[in-house]
Protein backbone atom coordinates (compact mmCIF):
# COMPACT_ATOMS: atom_id res chain seq x y z
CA UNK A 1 168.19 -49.30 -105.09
CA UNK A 2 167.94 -50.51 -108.47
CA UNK A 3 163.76 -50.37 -107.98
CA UNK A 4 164.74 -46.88 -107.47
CA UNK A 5 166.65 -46.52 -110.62
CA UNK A 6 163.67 -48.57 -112.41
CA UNK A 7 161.15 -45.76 -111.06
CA UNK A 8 163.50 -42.46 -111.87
CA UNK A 9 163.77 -43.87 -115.70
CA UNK A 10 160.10 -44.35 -115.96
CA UNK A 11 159.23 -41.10 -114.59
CA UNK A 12 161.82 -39.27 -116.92
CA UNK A 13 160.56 -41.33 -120.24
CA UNK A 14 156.72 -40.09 -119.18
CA UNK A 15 158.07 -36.35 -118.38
CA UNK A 16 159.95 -36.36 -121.52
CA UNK A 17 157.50 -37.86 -123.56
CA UNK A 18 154.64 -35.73 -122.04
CA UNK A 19 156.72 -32.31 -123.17
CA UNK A 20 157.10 -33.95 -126.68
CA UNK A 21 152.92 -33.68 -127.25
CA UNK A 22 151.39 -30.99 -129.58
CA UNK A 23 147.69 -31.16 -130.03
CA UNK A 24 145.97 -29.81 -132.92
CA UNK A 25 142.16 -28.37 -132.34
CA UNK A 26 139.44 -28.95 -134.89
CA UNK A 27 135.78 -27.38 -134.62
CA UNK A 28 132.20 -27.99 -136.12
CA UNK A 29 130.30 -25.70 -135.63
CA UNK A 30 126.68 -26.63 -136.96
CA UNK A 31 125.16 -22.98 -136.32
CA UNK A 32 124.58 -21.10 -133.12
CA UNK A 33 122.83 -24.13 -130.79
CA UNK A 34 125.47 -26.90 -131.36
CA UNK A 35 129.36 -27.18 -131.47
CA UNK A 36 131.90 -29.64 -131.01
CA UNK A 37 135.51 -29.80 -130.71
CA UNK A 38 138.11 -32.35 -131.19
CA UNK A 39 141.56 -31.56 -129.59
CA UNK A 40 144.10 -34.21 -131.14
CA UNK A 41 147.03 -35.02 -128.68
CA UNK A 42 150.01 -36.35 -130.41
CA UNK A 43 153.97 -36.88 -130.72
CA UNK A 44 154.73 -36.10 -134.86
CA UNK A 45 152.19 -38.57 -136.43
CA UNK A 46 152.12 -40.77 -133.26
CA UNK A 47 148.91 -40.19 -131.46
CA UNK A 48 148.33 -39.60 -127.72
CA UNK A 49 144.80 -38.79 -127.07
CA UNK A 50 141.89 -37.44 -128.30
CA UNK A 51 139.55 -35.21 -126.47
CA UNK A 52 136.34 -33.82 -127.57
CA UNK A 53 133.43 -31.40 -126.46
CA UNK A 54 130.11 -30.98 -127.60
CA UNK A 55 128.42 -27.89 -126.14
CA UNK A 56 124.28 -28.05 -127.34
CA UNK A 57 121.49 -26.14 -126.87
CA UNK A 58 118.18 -28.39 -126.44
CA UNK A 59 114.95 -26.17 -126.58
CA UNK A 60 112.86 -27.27 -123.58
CA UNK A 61 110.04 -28.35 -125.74
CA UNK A 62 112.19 -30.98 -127.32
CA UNK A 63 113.37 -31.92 -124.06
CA UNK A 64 110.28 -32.25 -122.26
CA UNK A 65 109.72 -35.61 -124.22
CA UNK A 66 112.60 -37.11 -122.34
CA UNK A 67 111.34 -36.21 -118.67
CA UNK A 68 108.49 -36.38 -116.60
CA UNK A 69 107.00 -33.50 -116.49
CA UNK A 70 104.11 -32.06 -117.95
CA UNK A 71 105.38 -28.51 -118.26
CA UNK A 72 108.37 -26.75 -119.33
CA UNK A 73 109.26 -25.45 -115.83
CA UNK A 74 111.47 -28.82 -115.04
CA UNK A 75 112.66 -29.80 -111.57
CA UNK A 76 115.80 -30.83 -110.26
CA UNK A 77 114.90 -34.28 -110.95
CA UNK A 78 114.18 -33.40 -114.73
CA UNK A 79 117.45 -32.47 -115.44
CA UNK A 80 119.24 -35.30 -113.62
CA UNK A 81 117.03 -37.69 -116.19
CA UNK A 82 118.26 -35.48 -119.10
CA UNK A 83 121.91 -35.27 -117.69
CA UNK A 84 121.38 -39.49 -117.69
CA UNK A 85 119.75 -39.65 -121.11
CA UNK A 86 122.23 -37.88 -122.39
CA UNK A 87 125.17 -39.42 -120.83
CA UNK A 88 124.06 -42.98 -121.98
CA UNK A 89 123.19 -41.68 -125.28
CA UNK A 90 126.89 -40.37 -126.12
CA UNK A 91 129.05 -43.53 -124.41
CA UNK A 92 131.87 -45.17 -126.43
CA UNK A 93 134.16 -47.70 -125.41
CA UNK A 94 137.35 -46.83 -124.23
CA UNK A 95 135.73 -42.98 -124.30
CA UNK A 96 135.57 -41.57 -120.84
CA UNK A 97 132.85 -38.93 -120.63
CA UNK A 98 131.21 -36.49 -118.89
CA UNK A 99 127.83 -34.85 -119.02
CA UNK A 100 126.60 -31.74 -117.78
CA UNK A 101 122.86 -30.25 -118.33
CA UNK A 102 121.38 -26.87 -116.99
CA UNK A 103 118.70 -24.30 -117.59
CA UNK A 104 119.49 -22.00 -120.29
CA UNK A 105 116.14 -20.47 -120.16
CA UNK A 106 114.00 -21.20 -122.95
CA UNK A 107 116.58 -24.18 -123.29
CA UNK A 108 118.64 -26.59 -122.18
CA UNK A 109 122.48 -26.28 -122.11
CA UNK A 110 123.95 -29.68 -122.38
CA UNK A 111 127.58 -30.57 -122.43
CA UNK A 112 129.35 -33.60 -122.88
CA UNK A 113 133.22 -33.66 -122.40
CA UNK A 114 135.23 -37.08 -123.26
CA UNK A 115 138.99 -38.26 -123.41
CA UNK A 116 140.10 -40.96 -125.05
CA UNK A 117 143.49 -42.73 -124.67
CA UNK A 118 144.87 -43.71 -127.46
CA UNK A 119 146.58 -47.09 -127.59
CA UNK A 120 148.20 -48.58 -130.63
CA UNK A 121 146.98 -45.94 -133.10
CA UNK A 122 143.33 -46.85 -132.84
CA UNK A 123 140.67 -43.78 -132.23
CA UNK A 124 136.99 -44.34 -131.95
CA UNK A 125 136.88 -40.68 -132.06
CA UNK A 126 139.36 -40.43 -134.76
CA UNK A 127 138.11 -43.44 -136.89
CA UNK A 128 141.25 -44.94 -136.98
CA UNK A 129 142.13 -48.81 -137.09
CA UNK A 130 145.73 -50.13 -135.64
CA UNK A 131 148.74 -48.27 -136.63
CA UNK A 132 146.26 -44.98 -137.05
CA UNK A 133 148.18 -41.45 -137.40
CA UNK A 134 147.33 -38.15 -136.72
CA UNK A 135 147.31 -37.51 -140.44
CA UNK A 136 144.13 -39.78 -140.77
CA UNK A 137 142.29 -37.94 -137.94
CA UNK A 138 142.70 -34.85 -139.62
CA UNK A 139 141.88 -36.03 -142.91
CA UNK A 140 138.93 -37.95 -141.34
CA UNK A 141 138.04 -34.63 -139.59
CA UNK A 142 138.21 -32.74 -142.33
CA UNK A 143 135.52 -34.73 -144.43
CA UNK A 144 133.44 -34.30 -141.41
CA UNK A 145 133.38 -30.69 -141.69
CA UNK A 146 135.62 -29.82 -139.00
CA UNK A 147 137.83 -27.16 -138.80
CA UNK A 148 141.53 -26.71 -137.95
CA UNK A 149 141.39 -23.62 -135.50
């Protein structure tokens, strides 16, 4: 019984503190090929998470140099080697992400997706050391040339 009790008070604190999250979106958008957002998870100044999304259009001539294949009509197999290129190229620790590539005609359409759970204060995403707050992400974002949507 008292496991029981244990359990119920955990679940409640998570619930509770799970309804107490706002998240603040921030965009760069470099021009019509390439964009990335940064969704800030957090309690007041205490931060939760940080997601992000990068959404990039790769003409296939550019592209080409990263498969096999001598032309720009690429196989299935092409795009599973730029789906891995790209997914090793944009790893961080403690940054879970996912990478998806696909024909966009003339171009590639690759997007990457992470999260990142935020322990302690400390963002790779949001640059910030021990004891980070959400008020350094955004001021960090902000130099970067992000924008609070």
């Amino acid at each position: 019984m008292k496991y029981i009790k244990y359990v119920l008070v955990l679940l409640v604190t998570v619930f509770l503190s799970a309804c107490n999250t706002d998240s603040a979106v921030f965009e760069n958008k470099v021009d019509d090929n390439y964009t990335m957002t940064i969704t800030v998870n957090h309690s007041d100044e205490t931060l939760r998470s940080v997601e992000f999304e990068i959404n990039s259009l790769v003409p296939k001539e550019q592209a080409s140099n990263f498969v096999e294949s001598t032309d720009l009509n690429f196989t299935k197999k092409d795009y599973e080697q730029l789906e891995e290129f790209y997914s090793e190229l944009n790893q961080f620790e403690g940054v879970k992400t996912k990478t998806k590539v696909k024909d966009a005609g003339d171009n590639v359409e690759v997007k990457i997706t992470g999260v990142e759970n935020v322990k302690n204060g400390k963002s790779i995403i949001g640059n910030t050391e021990k004891d980070g707050m959400f008020s350094d992400v955004k001021e960090f974002l902000t130099e970067q040339g992000f924008k609070e949507k």
